[in-house]
C-alpha atoms as a PDB file:
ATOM      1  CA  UNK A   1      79.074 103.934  82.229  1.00  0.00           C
ATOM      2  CA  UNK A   2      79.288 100.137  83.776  1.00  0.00           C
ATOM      3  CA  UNK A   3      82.075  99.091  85.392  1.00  0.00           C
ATOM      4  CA  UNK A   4      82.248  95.938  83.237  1.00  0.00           C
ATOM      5  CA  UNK A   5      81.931  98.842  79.791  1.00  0.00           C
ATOM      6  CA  UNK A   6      84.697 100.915  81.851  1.00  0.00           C
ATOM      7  CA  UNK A   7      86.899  97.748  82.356  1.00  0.00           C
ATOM      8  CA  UNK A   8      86.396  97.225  78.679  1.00  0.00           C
ATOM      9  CA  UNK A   9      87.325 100.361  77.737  1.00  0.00           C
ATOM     10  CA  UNK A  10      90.480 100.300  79.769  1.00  0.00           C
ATOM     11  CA  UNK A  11      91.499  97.089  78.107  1.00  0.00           C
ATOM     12  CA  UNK A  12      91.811  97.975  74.777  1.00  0.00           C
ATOM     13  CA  UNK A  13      93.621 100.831  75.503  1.00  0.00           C
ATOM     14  CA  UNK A  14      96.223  98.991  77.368  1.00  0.00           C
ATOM     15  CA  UNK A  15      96.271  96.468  74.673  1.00  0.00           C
ATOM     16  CA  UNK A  16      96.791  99.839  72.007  1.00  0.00           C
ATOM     17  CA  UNK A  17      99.345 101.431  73.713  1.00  0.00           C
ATOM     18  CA  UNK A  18     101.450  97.862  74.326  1.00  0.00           C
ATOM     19  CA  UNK A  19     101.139  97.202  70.520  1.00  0.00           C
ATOM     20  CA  UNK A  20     101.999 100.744  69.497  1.00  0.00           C
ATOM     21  CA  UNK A  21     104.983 100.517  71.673  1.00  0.00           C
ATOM     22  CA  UNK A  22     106.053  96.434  70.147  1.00  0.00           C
ATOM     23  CA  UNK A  23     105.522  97.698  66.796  1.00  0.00           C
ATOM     24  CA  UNK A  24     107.622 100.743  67.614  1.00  0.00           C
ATOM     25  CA  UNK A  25     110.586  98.872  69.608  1.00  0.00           C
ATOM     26  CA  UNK A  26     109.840  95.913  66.527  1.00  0.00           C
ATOM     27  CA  UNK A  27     111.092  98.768  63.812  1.00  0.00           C
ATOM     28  CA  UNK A  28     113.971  99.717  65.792  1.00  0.00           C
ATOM     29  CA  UNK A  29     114.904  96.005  66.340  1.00  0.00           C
ATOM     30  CA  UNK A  30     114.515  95.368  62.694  1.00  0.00           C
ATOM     31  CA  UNK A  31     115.827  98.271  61.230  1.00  0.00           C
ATOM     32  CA  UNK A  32     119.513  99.333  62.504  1.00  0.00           C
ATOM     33  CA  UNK A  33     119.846 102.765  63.231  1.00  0.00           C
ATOM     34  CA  UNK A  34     123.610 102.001  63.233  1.00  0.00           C
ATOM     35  CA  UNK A  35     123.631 102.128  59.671  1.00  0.00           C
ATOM     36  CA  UNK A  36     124.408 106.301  59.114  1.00  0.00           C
ATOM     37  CA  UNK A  37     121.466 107.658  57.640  1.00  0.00           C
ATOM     38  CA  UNK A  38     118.866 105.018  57.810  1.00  0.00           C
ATOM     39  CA  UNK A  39     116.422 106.919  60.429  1.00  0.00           C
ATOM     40  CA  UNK A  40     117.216 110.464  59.062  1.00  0.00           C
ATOM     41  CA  UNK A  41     119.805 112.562  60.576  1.00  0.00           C
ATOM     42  CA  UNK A  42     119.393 114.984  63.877  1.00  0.00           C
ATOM     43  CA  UNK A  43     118.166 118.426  63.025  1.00  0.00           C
ATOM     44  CA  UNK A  44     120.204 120.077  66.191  1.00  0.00           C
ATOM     45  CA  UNK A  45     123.405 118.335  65.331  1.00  0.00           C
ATOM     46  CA  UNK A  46     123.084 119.142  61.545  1.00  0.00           C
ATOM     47  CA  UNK A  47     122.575 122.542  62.532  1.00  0.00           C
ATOM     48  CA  UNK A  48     125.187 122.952  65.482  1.00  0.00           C
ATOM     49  CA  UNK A  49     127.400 119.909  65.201  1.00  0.00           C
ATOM     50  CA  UNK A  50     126.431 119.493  68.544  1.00  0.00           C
ATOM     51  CA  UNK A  51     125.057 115.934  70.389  1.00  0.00           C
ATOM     52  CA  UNK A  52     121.520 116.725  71.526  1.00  0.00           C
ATOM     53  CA  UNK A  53     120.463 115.358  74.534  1.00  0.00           C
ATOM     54  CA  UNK A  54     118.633 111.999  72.401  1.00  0.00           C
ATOM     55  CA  UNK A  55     121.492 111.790  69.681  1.00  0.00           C
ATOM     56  CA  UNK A  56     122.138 108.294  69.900  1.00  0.00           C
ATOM     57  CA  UNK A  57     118.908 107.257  71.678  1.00  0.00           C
ATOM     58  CA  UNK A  58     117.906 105.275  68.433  1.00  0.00           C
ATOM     59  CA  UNK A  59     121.004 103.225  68.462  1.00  0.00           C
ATOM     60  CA  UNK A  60     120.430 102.848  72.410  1.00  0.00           C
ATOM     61  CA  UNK A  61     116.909 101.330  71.934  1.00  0.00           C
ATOM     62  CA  UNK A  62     117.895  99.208  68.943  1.00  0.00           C
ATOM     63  CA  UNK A  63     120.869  98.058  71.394  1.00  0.00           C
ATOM     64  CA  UNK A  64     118.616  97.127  74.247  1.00  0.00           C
ATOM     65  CA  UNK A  65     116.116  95.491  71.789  1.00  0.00           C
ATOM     66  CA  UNK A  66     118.874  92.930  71.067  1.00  0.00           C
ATOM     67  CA  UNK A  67     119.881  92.721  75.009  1.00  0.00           C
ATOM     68  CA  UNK A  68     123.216  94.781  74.086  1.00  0.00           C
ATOM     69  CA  UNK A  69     123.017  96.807  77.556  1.00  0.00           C
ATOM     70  CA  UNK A  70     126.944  97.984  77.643  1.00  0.00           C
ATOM     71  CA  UNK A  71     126.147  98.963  74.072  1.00  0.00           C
ATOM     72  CA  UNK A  72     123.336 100.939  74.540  1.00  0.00           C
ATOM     73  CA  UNK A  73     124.555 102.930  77.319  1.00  0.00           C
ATOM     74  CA  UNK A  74     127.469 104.013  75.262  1.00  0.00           C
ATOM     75  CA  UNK A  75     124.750 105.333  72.277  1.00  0.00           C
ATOM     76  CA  UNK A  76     123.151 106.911  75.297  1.00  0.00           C
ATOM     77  CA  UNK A  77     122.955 106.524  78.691  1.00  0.00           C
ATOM     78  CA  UNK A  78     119.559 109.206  78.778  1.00  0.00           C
ATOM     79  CA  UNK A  79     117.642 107.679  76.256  1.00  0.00           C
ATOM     80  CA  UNK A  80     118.327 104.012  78.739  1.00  0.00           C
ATOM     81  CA  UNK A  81     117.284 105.271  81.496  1.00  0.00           C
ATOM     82  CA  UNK A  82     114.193 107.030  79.873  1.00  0.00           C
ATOM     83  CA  UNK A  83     112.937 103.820  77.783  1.00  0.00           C
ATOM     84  CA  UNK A  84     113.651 101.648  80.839  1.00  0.00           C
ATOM     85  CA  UNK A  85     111.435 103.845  82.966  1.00  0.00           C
ATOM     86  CA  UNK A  86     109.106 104.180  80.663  1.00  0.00           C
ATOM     87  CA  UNK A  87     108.432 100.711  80.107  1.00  0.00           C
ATOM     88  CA  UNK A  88     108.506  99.487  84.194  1.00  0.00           C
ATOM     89  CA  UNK A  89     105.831 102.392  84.667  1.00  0.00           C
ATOM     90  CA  UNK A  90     103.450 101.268  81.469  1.00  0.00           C
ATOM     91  CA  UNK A  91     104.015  97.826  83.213  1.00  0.00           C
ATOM     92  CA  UNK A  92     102.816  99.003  86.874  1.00  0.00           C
ATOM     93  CA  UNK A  93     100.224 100.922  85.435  1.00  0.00           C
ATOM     94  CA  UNK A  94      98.968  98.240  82.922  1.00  0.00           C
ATOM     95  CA  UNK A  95      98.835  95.506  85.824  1.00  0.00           C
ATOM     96  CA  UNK A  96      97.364  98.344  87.987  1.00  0.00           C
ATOM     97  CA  UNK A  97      94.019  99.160  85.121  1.00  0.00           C
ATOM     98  CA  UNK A  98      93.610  95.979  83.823  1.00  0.00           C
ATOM     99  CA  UNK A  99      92.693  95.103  86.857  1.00  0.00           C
ATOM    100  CA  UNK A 100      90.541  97.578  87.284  1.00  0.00           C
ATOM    101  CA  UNK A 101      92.016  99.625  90.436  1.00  0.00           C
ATOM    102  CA  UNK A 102      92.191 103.035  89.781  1.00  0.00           C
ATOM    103  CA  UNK A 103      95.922 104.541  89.413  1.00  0.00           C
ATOM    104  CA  UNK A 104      97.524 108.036  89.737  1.00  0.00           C
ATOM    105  CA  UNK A 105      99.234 109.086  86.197  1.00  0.00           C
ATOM    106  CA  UNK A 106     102.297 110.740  86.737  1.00  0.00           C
ATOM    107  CA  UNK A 107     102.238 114.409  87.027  1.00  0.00           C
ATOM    108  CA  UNK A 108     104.429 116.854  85.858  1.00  0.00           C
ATOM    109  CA  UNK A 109     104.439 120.564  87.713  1.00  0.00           C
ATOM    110  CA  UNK A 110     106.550 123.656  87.089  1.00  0.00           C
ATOM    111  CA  UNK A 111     109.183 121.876  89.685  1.00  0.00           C
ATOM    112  CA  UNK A 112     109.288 118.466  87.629  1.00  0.00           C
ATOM    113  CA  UNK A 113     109.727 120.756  84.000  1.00  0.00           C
ATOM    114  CA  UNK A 114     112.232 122.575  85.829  1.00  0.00           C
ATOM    115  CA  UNK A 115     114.442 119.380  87.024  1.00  0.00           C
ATOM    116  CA  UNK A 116     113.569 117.606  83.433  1.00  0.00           C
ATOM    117  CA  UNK A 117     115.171 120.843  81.523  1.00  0.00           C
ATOM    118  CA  UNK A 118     117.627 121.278  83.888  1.00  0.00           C
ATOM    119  CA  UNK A 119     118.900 117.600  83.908  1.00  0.00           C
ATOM    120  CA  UNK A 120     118.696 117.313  79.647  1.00  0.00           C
ATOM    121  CA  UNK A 121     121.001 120.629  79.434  1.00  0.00           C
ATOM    122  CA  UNK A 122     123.311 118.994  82.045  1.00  0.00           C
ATOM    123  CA  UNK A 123     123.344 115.980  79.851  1.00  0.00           C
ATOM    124  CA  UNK A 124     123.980 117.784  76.291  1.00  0.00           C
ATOM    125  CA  UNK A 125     126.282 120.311  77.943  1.00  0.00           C
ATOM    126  CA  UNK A 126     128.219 117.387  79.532  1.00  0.00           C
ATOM    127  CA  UNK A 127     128.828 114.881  76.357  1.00  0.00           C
ATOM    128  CA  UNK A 128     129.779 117.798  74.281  1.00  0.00           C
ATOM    129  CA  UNK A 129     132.655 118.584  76.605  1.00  0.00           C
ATOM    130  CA  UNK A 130     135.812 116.797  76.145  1.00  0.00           C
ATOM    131  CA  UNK A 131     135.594 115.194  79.577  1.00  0.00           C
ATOM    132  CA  UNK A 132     132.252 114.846  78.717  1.00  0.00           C
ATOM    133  CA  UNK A 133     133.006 112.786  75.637  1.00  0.00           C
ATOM    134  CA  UNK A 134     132.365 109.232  77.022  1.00  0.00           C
ATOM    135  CA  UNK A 135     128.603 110.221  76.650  1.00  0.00           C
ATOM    136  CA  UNK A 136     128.653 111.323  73.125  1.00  0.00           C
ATOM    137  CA  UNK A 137     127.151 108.501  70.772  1.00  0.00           C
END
C-alpha cells in the first residue's frame, strides 16, 4: 500500500469516527436526557435500586454539550472525566494520523483492567453510600 493510499485511508477514518462521535454528542445535545424516561431507564438500577457507576453519565454529557460543567459533574463526575479524556486523546491522536506520523493506541493490560474495575466499584460503592451521596445523579 502507498503512503499517499495509507494517508487516505487514515483520513476517512478520522473523519468517521469525529462524525460518529458529533452525531452522537448532537443527540444528546438535542435530546434531554433530563427528561425521566426519554433515553430508557438503567437496567442495574431497575434491578437493584442502586446508581451504577454511568447512572447519570447521559445527563453529564448532555450538560457539558451545553457548557453546564458544575452541572455535569453533579450527574456524574466519572462519566466527565471519561468523555473529557476521551475526546483530548481522539484529538492528539487525530492531529497525530492525519498527519501521517505513526501513533501508539492506548493499551490496556491485566494491570490497567485491574485499576479500571477497581476504580468503577470504588465509584458505585462510594455514591451509593450516604456520605457518598454527593455523587449520586
Amino acid at each position: 500500500m502507498t503512503s499517499t493510499t495509507r494517508r487516505n485511508r487514515d483520513r476517512r477514518t478520522i473523519v468517521g469516527f469525529a462524525t460518529l462521535g458529533v452525531v452522537g454528542l448532537a443527540v444528546l445535545a438535542l435530546r434531554d436526557p433530563h427528561v425521566s424516561g426519554s433515553y430508557g431507564f438503567c437496567p442495574f438500577r431497575a434491578l437493584t435500586g442502586l446508581w451504577c457507576p454511568l447512572c447519570g453519565g447521559l445527563r453529564a454529557t448532555h450538560d457539558l454539550t451545553q457548557l453546564r460543567f458544575a452541572d455535569a459533574v453533579s450527574s456524574n463526575l466519572l462519566a466527565v472525566v471519561i468523555v473529557l479524556a476521551g475526546i483530548a486523546y481522539f484529538c492528539y491522536w487525530a492531529a497525530k494520523r492525519w498527519r501521517a506520523r505513526a501513533t501508539a493506541t492506548i493499551r490496556v493490560g491485566p494491570r490497567g483492567l485491574a485499576v479500571i474495575a477497581a476504580v468503577a466499584v470504588s465509584f458505585t460503592v462510594l455514591r451509593n453510600l450516604a456520605f457518598g451521596s454527593a455523587l449520586a445523579p
